[in-house]
C-alpha atoms as a PDB file:
ATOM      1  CA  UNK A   1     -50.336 -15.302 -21.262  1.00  0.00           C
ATOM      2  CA  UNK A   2     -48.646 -17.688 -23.626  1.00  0.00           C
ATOM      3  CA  UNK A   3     -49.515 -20.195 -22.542  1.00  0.00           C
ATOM      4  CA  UNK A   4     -53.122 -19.164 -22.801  1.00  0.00           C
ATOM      5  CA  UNK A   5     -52.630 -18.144 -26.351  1.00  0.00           C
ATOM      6  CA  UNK A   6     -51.510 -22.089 -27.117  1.00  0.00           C
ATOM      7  CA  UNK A   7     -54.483 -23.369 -25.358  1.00  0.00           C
ATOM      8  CA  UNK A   8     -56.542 -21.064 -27.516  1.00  0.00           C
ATOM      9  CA  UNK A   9     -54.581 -20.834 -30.490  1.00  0.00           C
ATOM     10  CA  UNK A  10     -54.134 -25.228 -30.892  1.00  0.00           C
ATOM     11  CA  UNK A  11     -57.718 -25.221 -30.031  1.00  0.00           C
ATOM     12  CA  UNK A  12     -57.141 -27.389 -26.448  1.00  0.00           C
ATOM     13  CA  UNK A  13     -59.621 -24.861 -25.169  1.00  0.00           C
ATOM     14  CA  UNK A  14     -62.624 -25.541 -27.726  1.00  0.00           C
ATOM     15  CA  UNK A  15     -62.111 -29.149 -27.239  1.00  0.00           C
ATOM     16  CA  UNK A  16     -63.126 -28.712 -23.609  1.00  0.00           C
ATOM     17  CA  UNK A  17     -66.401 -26.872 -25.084  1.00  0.00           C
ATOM     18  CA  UNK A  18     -67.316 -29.807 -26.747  1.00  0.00           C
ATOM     19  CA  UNK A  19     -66.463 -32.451 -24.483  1.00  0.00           C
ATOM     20  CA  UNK A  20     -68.337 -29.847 -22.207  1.00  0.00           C
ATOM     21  CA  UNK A  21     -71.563 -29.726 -24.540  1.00  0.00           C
ATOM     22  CA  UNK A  22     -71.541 -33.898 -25.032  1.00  0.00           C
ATOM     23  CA  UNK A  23     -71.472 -34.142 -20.671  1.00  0.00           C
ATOM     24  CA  UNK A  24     -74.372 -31.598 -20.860  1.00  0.00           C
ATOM     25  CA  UNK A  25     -76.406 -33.700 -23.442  1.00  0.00           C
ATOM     26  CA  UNK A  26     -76.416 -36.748 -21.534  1.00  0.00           C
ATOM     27  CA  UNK A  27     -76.962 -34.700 -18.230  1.00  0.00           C
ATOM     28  CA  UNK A  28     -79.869 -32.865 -19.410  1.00  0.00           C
ATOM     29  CA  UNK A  29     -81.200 -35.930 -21.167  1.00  0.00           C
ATOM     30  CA  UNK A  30     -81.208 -38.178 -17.907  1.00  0.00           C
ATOM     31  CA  UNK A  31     -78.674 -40.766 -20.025  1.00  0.00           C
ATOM     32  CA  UNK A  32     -75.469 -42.427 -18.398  1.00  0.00           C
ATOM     33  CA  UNK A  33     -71.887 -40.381 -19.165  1.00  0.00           C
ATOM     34  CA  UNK A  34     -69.426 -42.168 -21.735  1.00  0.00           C
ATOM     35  CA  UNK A  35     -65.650 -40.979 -20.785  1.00  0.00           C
ATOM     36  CA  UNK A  36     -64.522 -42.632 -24.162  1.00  0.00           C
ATOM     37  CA  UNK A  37     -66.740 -40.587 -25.888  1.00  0.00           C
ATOM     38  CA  UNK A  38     -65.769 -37.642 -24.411  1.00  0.00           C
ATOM     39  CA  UNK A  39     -61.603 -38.611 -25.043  1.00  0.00           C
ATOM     40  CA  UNK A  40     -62.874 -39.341 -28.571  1.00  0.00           C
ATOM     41  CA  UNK A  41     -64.575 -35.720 -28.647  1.00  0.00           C
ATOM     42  CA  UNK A  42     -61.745 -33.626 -27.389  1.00  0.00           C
ATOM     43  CA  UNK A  43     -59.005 -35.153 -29.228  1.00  0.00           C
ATOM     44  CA  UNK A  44     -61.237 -35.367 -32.629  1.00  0.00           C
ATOM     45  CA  UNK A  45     -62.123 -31.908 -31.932  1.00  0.00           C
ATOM     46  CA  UNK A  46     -58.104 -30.966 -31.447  1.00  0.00           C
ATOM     47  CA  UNK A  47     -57.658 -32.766 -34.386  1.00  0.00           C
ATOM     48  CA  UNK A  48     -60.170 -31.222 -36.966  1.00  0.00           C
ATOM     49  CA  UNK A  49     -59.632 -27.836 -35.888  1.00  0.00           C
ATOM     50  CA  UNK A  50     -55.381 -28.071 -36.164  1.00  0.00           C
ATOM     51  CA  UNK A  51     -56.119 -29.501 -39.450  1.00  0.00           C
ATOM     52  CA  UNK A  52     -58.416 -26.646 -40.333  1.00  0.00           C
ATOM     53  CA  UNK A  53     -55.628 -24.161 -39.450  1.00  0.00           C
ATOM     54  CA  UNK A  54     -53.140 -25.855 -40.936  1.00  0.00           C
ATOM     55  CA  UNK A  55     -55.488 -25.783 -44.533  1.00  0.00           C
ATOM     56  CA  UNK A  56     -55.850 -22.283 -43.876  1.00  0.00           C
ATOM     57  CA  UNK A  57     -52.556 -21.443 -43.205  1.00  0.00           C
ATOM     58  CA  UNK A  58     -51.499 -23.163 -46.399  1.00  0.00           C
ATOM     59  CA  UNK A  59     -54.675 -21.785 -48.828  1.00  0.00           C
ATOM     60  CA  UNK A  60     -53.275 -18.078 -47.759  1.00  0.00           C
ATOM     61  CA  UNK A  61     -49.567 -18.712 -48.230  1.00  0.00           C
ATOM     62  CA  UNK A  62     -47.691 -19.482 -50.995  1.00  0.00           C
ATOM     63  CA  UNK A  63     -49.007 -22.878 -51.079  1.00  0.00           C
ATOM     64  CA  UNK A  64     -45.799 -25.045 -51.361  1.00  0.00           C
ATOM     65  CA  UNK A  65     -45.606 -27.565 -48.762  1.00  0.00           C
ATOM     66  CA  UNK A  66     -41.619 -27.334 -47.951  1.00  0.00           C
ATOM     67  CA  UNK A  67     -39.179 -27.217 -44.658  1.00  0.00           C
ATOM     68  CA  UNK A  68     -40.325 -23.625 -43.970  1.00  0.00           C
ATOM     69  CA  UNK A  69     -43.747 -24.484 -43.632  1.00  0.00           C
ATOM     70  CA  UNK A  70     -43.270 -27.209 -41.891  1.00  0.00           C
ATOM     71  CA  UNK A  71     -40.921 -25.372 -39.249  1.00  0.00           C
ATOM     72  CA  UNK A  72     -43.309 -22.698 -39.294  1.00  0.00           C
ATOM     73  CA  UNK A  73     -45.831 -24.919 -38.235  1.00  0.00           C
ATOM     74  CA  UNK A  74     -44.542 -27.670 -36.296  1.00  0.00           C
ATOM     75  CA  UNK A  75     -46.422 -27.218 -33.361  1.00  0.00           C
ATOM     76  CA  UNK A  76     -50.086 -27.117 -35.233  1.00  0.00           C
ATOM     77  CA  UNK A  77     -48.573 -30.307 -36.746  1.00  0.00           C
ATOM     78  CA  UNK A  78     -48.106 -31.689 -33.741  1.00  0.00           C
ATOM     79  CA  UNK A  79     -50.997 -31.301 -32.306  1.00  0.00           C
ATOM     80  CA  UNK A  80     -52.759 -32.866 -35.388  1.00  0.00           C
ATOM     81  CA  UNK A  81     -50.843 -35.553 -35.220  1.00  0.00           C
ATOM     82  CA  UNK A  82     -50.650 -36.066 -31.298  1.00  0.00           C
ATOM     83  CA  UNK A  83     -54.497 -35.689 -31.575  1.00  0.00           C
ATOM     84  CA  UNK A  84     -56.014 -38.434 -34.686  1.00  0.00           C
ATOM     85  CA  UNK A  85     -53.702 -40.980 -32.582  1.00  0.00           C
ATOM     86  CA  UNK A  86     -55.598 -40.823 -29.468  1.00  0.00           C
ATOM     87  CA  UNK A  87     -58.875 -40.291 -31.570  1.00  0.00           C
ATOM     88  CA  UNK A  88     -58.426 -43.563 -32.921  1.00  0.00           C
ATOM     89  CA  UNK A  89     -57.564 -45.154 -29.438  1.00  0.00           C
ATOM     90  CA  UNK A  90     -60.713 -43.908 -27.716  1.00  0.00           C
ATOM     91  CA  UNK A  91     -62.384 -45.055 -31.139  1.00  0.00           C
ATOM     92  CA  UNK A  92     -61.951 -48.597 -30.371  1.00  0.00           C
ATOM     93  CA  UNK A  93     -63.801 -48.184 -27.419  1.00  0.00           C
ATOM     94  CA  UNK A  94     -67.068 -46.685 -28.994  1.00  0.00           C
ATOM     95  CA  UNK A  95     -67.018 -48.308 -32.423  1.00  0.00           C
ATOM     96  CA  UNK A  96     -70.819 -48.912 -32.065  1.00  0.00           C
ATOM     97  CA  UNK A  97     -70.621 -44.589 -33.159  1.00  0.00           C
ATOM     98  CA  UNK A  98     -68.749 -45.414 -36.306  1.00  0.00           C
ATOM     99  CA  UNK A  99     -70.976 -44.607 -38.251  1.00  0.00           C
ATOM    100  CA  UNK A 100     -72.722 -41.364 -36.677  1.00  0.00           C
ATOM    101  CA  UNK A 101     -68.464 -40.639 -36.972  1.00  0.00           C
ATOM    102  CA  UNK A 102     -67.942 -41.370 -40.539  1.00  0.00           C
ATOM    103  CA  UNK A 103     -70.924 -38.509 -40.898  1.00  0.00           C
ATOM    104  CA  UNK A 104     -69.135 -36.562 -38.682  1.00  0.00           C
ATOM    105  CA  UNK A 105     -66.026 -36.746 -40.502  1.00  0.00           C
ATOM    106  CA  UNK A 106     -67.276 -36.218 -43.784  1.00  0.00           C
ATOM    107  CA  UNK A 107     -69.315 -32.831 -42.265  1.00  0.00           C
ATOM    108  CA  UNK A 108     -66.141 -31.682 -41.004  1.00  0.00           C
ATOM    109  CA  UNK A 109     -64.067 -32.055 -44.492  1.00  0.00           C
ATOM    110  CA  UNK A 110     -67.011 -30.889 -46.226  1.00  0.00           C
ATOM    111  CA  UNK A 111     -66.778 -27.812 -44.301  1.00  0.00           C
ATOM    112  CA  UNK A 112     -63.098 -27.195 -45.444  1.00  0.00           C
ATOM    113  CA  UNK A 113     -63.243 -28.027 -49.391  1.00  0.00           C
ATOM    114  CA  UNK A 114     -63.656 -24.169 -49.952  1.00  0.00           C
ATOM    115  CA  UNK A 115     -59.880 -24.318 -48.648  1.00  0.00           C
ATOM    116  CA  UNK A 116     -58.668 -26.794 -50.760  1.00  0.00           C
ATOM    117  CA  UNK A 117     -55.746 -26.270 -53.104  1.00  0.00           C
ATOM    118  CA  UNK A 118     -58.000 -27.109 -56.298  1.00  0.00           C
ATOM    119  CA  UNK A 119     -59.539 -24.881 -58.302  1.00  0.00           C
ATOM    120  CA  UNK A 120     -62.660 -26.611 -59.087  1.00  0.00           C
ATOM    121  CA  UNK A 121     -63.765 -26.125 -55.168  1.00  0.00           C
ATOM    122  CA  UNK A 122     -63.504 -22.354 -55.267  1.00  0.00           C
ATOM    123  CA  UNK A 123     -67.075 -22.124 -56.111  1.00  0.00           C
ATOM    124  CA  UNK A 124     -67.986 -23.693 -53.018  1.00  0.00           C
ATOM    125  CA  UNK A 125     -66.418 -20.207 -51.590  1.00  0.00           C
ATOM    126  CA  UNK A 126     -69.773 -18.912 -52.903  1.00  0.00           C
ATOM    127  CA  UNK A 127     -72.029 -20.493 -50.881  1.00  0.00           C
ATOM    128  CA  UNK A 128     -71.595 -18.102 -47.581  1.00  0.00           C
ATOM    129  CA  UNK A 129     -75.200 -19.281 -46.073  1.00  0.00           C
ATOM    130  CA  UNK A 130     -74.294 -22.623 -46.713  1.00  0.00           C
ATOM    131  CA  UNK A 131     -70.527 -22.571 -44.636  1.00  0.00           C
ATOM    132  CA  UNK A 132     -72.686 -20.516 -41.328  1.00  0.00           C
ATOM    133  CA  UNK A 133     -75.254 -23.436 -41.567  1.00  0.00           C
ATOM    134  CA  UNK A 134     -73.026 -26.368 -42.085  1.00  0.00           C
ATOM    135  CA  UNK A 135     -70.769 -25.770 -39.270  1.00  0.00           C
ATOM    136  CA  UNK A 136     -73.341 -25.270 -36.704  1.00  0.00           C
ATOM    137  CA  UNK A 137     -75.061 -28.415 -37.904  1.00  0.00           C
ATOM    138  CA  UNK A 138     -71.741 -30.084 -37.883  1.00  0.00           C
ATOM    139  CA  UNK A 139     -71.501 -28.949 -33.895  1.00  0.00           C
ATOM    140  CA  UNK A 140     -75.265 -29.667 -33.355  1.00  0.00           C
ATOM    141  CA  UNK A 141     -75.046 -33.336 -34.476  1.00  0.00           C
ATOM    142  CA  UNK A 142     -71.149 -34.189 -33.129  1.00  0.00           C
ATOM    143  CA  UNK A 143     -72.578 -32.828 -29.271  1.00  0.00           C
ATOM    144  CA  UNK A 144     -76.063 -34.233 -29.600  1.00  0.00           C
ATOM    145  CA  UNK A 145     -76.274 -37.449 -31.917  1.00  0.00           C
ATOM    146  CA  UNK A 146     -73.098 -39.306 -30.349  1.00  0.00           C
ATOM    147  CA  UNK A 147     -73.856 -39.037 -26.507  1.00  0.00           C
ATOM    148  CA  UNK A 148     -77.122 -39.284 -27.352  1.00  0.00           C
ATOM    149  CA  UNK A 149     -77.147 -41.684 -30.225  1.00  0.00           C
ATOM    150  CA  UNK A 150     -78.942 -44.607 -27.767  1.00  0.00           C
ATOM    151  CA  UNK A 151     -81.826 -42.452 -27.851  1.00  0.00           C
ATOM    152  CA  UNK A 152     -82.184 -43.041 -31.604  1.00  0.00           C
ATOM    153  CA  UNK A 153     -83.624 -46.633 -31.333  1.00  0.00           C
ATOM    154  CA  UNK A 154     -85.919 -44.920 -28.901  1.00  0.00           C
ATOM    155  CA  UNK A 155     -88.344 -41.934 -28.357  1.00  0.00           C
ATOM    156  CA  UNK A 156     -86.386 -39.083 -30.426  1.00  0.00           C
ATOM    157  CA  UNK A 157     -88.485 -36.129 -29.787  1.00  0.00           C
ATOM    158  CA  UNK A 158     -86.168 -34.860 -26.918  1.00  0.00           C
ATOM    159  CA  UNK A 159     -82.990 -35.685 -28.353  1.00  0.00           C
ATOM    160  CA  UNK A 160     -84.832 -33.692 -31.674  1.00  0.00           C
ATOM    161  CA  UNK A 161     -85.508 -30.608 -29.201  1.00  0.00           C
ATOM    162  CA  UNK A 162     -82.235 -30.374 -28.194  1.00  0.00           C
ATOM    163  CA  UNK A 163     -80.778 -30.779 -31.782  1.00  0.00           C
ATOM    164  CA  UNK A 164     -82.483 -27.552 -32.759  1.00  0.00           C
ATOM    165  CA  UNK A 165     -81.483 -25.967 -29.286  1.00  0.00           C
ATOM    166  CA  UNK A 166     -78.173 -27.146 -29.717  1.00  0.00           C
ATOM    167  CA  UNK A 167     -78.298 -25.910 -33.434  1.00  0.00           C
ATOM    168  CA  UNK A 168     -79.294 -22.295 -32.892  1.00  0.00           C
ATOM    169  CA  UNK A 169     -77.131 -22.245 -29.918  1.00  0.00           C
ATOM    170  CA  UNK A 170     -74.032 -22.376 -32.288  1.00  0.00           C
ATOM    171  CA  UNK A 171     -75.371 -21.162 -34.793  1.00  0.00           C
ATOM    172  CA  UNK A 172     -76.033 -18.082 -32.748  1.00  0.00           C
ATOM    173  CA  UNK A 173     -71.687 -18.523 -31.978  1.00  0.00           C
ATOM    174  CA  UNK A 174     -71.041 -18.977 -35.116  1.00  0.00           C
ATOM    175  CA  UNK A 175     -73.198 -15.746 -36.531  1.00  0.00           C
ATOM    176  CA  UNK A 176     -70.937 -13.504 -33.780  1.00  0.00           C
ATOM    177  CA  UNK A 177     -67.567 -14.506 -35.338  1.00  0.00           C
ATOM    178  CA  UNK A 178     -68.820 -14.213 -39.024  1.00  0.00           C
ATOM    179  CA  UNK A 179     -70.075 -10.522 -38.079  1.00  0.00           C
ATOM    180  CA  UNK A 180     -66.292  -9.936 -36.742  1.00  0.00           C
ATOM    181  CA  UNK A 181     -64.701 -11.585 -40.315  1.00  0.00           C
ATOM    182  CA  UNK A 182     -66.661  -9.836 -42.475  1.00  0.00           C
ATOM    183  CA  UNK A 183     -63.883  -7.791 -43.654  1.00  0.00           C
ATOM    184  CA  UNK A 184     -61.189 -10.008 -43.679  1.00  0.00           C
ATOM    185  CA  UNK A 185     -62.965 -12.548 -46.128  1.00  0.00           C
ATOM    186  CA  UNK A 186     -64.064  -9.964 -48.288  1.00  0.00           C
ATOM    187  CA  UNK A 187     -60.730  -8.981 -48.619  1.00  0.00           C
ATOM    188  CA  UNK A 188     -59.651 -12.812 -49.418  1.00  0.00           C
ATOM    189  CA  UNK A 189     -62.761 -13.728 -51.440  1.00  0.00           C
ATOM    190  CA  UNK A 190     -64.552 -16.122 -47.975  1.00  0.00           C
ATOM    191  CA  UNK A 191     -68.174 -15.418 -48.188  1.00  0.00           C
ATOM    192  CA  UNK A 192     -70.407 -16.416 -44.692  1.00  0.00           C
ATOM    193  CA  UNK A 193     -73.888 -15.594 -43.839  1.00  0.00           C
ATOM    194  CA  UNK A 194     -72.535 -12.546 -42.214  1.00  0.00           C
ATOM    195  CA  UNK A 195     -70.956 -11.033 -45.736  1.00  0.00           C
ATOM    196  CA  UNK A 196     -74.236 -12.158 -47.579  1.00  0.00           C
ATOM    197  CA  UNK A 197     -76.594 -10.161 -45.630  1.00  0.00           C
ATOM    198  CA  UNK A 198     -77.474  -6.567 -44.950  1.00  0.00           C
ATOM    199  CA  UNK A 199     -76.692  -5.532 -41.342  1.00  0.00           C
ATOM    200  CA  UNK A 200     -80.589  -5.018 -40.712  1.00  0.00           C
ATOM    201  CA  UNK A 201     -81.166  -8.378 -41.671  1.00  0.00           C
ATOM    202  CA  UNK A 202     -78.714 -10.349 -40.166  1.00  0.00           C
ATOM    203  CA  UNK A 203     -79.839  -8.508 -37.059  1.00  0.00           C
ATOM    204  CA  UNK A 204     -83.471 -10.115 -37.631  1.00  0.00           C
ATOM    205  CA  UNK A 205     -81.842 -13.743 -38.216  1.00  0.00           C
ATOM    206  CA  UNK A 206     -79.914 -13.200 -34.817  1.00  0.00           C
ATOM    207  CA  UNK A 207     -82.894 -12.016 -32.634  1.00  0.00           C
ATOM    208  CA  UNK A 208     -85.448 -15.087 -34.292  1.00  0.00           C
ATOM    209  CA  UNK A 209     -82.649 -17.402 -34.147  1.00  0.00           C
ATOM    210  CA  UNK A 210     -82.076 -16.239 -29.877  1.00  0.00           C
ATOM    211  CA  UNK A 211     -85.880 -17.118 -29.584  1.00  0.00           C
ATOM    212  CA  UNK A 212     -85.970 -20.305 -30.575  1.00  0.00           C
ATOM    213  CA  UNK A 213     -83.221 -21.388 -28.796  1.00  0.00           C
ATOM    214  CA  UNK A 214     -84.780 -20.073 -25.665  1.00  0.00           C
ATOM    215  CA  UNK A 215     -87.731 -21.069 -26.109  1.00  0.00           C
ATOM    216  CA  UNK A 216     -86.558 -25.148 -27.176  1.00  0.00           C
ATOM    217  CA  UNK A 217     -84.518 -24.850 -24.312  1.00  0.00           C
ATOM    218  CA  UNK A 218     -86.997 -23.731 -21.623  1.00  0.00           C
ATOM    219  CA  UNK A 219     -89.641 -26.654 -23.293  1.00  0.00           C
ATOM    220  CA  UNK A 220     -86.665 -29.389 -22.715  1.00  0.00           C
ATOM    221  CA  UNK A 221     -86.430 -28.466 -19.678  1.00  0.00           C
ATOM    222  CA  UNK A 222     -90.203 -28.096 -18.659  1.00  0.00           C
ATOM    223  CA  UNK A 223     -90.474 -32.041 -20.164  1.00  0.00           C
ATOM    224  CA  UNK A 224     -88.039 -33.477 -18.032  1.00  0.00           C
ATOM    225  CA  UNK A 225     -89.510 -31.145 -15.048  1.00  0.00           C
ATOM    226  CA  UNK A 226     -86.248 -30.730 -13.991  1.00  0.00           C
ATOM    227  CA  UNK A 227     -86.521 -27.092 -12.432  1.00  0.00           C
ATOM    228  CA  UNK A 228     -82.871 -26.580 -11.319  1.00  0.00           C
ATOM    229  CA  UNK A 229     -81.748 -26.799 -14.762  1.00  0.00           C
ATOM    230  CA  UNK A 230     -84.467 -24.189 -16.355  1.00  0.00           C
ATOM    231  CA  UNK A 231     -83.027 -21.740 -13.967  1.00  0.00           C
ATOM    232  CA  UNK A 232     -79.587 -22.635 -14.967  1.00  0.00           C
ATOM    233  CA  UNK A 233     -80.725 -22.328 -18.437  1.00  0.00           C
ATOM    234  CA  UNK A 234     -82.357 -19.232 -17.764  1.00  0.00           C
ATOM    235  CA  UNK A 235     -79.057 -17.685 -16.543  1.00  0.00           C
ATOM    236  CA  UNK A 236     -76.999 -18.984 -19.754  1.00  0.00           C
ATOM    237  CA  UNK A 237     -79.774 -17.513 -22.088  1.00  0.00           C
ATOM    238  CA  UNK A 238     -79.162 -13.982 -20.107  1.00  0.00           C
ATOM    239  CA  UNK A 239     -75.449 -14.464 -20.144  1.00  0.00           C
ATOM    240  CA  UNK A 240     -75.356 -15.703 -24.176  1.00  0.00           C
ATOM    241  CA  UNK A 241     -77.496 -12.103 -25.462  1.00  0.00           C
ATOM    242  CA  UNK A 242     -75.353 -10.328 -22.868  1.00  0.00           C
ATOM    243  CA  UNK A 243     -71.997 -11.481 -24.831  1.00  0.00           C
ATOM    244  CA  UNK A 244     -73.736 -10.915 -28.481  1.00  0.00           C
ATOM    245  CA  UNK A 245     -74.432  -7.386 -27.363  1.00  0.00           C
ATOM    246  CA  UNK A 246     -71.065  -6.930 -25.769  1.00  0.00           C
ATOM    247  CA  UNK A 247     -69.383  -8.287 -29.577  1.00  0.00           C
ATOM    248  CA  UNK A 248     -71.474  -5.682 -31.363  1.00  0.00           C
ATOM    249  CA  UNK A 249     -68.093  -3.258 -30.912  1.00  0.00           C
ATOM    250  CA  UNK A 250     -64.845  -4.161 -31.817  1.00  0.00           C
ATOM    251  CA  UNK A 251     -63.228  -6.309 -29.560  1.00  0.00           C
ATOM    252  CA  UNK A 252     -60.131  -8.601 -29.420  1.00  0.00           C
ATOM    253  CA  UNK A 253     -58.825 -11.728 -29.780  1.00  0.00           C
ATOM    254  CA  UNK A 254     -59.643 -13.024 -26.207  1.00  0.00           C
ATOM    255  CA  UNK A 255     -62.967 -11.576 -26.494  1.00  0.00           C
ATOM    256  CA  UNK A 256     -63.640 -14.446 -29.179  1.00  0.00           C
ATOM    257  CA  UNK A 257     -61.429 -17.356 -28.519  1.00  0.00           C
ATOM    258  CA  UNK A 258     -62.425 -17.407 -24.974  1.00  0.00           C
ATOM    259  CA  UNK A 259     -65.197 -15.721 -23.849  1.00  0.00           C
ATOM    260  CA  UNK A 260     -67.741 -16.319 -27.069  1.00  0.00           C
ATOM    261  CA  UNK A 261     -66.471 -19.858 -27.225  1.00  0.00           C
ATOM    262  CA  UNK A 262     -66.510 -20.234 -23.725  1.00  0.00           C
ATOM    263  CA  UNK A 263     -70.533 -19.584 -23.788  1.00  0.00           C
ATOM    264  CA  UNK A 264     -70.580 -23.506 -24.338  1.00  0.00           C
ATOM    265  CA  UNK A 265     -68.363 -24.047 -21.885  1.00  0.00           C
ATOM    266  CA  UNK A 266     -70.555 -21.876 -19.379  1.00  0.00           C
ATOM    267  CA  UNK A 267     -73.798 -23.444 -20.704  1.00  0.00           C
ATOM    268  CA  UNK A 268     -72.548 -27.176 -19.547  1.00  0.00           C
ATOM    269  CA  UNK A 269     -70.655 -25.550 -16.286  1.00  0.00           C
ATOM    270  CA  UNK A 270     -74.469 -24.218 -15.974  1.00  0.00           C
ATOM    271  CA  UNK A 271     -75.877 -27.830 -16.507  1.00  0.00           C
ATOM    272  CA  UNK A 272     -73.423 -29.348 -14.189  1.00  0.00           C
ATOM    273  CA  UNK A 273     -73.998 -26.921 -11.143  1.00  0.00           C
ATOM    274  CA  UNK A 274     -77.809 -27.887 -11.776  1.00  0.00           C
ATOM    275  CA  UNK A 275     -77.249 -31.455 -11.934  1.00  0.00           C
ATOM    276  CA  UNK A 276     -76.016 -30.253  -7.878  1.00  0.00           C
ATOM    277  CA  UNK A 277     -79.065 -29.522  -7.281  1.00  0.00           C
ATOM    278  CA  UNK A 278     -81.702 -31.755  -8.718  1.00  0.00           C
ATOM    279  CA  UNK A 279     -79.906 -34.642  -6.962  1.00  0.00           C
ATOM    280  CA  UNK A 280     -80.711 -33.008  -3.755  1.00  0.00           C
ATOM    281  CA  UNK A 281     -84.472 -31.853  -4.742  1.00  0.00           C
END
């Protein structure tokens, strides 16, 4: 169980989500794989996320950056550290993505300004809609645009459908663990599209948002006439509003960290099982 909790806590097991959802974008989009890219993806992924906790951790403390802290933290250090170095080796490999990265990058830090130790950024703490949209965008474009960023000299409009998929996928993620902090960043001041909303309302967002991921995803499918993977996707659609009715109680930790985050590991295991399949069709 420990060592489950580091996988989860050091965020090893979300970087296999998205090195997960960048395979499934170049499966589902018929384009060749890129194991640099996906290196670059999981260890950029370890990287921004241990540097997110390690803001965080910081932001709620008593914000002095000493041996305690450091001790305290070692491990998330670590990581962050371990993690930016092998970024930057896989990087060599795929500079041609520099600069779909550099957007990437600057998404990702925009994303954490709120938690910034100045207090001219604490009005960015305001903007709850804003932090929900931005980080599924920030997902969207990191698991779409860079294995697919080929497709950009060339006809867009399915790499554009699965943007939005992609988009309301996570967003859809992203909407589930705002609904679980509400309380906790009312309590430190954190605003998200969760705390902005009425309950009723949010509820609407969720079910419109579920829609037009399903139906994006059933029409990128239907264009590639690839019929093993609209089944697949029709399982992953049943499986993701199974898990956002299951999260509608209070649940714990493992609920979250694994099985809502897994959903995007299940959607590409989903993709991959297909991929059987349509080989053999």
């Amino acid at each position: 169980m420990r060592f489950l909790h580091f996988i989860l806590s050091h965020s090893i097991f979300i970087a296999c989500c998205a090195m997960g959802l960048c395979y499934q974008t170049n499966t589902i989009l018929h384009m060749p794989h890129n194991t640099n890219l996906y290196g670059f993806v999981f260890f950029s992924t370890i990287c921004s996320y241990n540097f997110y906790w390690l803001l965080s951790k910081f932001y709620f403390s008593d914000r002095i950056f000493n041996a305690l802290f450091f001790k305290n933290n070692l491990s998330f250090i670590s990581m962050f550290l371990i993690a930016a170095a092998v970024s930057v080796f896989f990087l060599f490999h795929i500079q041609y993505l520099l600069p779909h990265i550099l957007i990437a990058v600057f998404l990702t830090v925009l994303y954490s300004l709120p938690l910034w130790p100045y207090s001219v950024l604490k009005k960015l703490q305001k903007l709850g809609f804003f932090k929900t949209i931005l980080l599924s965008f920030t997902w969207a474009f990191i698991t779409t645009v860079l294995p697919a960023s080929h497709m950009l000299q060339e006809d867009i409009s399915p790499m554009a459908v699965l943007f939005a998929a992609r988009f309301c996928f996570m967003l859809l993620l992203c909407i589930i663990f705002d609904r679980r902090d509400i309380s906790v960043d009312k309590l430190h001041g954190l605003r998200s599209l969760a705390t902005d909303l009425p309950q009723q309302k949010l509820t609407v967002i969720i079910h419109i948002v579920f829609v037009l991921y399903f139906v994006m995803g059933l029409f990128l499918r239907f264009y590639f006439n690839d019929k093993p993977q609209m089944f697949a996707f029709l399982i992953t659609g049943a499986i993701v509003w199974s898990v956002y009715n299951l999260s509608l109680k209070k649940r714990g930790y493992l609920f979250y960290y694994f099985l809502v985050d897994g959903l995007m590991l299940i959607s590409a295991l989903g993709t991959f099982i297909a991929s059987l399949f349509s080989k053999t069709v």
